[in-house]
Protein backbone atom coordinates (compact mmCIF):
# COMPACT_ATOMS: atom_id res chain seq x y z
CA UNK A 1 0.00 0.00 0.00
CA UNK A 2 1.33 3.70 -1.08
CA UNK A 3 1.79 6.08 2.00
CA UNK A 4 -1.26 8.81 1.10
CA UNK A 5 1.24 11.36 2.41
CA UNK A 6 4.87 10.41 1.22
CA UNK A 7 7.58 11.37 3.12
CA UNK A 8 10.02 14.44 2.33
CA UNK A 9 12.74 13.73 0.43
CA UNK A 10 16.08 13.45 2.16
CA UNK A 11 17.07 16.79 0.65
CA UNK A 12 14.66 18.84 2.36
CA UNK A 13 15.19 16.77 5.62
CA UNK A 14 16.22 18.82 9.19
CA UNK A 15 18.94 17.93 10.99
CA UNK A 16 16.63 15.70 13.16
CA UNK A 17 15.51 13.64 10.60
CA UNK A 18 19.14 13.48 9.06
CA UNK A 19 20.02 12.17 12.85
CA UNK A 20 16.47 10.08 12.99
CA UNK A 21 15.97 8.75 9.47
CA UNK A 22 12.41 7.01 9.84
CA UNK A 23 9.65 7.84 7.68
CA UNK A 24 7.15 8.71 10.39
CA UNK A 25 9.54 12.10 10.98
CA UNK A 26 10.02 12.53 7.56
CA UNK A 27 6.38 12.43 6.81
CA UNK A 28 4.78 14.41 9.85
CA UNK A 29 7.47 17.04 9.03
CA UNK A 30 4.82 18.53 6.34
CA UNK A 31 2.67 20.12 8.57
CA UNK A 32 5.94 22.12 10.40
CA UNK A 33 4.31 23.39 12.73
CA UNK A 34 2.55 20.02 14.39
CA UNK A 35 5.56 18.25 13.57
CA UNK A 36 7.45 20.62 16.25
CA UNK A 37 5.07 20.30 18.27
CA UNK A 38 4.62 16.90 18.54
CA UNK A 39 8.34 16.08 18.50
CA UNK A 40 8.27 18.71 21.66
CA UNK A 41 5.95 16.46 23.34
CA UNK A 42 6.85 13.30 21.85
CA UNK A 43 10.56 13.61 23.22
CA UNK A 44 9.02 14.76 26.64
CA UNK A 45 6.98 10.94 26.96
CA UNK A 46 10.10 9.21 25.82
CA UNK A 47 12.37 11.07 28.14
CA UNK A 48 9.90 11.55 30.98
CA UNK A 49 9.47 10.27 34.26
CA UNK A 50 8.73 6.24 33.67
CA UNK A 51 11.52 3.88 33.90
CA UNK A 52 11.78 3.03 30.33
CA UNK A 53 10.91 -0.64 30.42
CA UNK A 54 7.77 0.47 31.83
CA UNK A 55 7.00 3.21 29.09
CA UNK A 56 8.10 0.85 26.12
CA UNK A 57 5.74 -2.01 27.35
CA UNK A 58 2.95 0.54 27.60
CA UNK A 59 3.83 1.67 24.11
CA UNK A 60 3.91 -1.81 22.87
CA UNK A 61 1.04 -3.43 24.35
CA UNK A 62 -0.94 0.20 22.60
CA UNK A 63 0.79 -0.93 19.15
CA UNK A 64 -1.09 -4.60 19.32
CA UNK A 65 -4.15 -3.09 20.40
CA UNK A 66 -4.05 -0.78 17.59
CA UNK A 67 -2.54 -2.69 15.14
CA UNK A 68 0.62 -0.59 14.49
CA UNK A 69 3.06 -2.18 12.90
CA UNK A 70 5.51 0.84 12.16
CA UNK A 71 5.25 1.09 16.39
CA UNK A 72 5.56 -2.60 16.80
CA UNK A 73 8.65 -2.65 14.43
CA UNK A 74 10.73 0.84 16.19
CA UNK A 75 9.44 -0.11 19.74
CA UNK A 76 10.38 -3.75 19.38
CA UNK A 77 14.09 -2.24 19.47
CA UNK A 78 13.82 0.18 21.90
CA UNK A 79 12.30 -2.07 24.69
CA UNK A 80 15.63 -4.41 23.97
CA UNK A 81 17.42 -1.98 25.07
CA UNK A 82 15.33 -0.72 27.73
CA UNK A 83 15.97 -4.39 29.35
CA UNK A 84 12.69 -6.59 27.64
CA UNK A 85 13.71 -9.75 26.32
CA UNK A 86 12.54 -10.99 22.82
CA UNK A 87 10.16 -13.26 24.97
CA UNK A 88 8.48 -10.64 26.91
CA UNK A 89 7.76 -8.82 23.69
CA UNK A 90 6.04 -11.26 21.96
CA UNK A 91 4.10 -11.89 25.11
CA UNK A 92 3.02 -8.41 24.77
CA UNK A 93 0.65 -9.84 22.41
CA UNK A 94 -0.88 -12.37 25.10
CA UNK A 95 -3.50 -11.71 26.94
CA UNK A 96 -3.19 -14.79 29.29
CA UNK A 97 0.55 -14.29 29.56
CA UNK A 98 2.32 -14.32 33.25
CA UNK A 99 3.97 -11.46 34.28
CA UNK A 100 4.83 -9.69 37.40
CA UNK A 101 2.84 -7.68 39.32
CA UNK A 102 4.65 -4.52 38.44
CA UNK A 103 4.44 -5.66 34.79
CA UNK A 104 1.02 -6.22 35.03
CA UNK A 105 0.00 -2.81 36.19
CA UNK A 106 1.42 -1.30 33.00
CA UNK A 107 -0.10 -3.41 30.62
CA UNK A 108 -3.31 -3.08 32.60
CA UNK A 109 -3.48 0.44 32.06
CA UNK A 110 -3.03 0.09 28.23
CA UNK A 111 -6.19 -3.02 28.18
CA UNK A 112 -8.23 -0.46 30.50
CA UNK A 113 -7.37 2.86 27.99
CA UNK A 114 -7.65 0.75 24.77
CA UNK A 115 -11.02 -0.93 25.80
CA UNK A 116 -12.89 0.96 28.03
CA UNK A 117 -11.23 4.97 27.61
CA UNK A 118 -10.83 5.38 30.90
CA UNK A 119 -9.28 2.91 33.76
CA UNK A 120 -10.89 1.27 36.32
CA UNK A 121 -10.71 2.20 39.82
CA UNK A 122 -8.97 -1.06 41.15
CA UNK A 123 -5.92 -0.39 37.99
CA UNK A 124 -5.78 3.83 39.10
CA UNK A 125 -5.15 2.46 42.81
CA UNK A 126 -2.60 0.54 42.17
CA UNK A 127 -1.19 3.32 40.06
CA UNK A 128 -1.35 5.49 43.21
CA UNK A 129 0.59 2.57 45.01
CA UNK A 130 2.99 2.62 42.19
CA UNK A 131 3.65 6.00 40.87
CA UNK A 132 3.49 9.77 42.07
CA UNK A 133 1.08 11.93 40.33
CA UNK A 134 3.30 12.95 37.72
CA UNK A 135 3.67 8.80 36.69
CA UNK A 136 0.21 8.27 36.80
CA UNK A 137 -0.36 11.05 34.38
CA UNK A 138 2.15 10.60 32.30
CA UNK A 139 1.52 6.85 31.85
CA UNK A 140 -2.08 7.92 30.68
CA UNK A 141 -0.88 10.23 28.48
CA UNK A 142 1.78 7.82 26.62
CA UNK A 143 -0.91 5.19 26.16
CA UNK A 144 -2.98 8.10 24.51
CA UNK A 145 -0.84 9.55 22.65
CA UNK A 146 0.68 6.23 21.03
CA UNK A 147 -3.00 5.44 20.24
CA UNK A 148 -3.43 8.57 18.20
CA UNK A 149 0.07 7.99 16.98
CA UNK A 150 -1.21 4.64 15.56
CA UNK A 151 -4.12 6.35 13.87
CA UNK A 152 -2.16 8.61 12.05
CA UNK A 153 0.69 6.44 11.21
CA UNK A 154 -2.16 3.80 9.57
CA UNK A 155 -4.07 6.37 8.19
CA UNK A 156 -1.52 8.19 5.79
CA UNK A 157 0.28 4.81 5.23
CA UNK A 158 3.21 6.03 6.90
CA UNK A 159 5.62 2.61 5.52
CA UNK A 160 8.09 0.97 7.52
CA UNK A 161 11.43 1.25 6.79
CA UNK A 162 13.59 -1.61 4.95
């Protein structure tokens, strides 16, 4: 399938995208203005407050839900080398799969988010036991925003890279 928006070419790429070569950049970086924008906030969920193996399992169990392969493919390799093992990511995709409580709680928040929009109140107490206020919002807003990613990355065919 043809991306509906194709990507810049690399001679009108930024120095970012020179850095970051992955059509998702190159292709959001159309619209200039969103694109700095939602690199801004983008870069503050991937360097935020979550350790990262917690933030890339979030991100990954949103991919399966959503059926985002360009996430599935990049986050595959950056929960490697936040510490997940090639097991634990195809478990992602597992609903009956053991994990540990701390685990669990993530990937809980993603099922709640993804099915329901909102999250029970047994999963946002054991948030509270878990994370400080700034966590528990910012877990929230990954799982959103790599939802809407998702969306957009289907929607203009945004292709993986060979």
């Amino acid at each position: 399938m043809n991306p509906r928006v194709p990507p810049l070419p690399p001679d009108e790429w930024d120095d970012f995208i020179k850095a970051n070569p992955y059509n998702v950049f190159a292709t959001l970086a159309r619209h200039p203005v969103l694109y700095r924008e939602w690199r801004r906030f983008g870069g503050a969920l991937l360097n935020g407050t979550l350790p990262a193996r917690d933030r890339e399992l979030a991100i990954l169990r949103t991919a399966h839900h959503c059926g985002s392969a360009y996430e599935w493919a990049h986050h595959t390799r950056l929960g490697l080398a936040a510490g997940l093992t090639e097991q634990e990511i195809e478990s992602v995709r597992q609903a009956d799969a053991l994990w540990s409580v701390e685990d669990r709680l993530v990937l809980q928040v993603a099922d709640d988010l993804h099915y329901a929009g909102d999250l029970t109140d047994a999963t946002w107490a054991a948030l509270c036991d878990r994370y400080d206020e700034v966590g528990r919002m910012e877990l929230v807003m990954l799982v959103a925003h790599y939802a809407m990613l998702a969306l957009v990355l289907r929607t203009l065919r945004v292709q993986i890279e060979e």
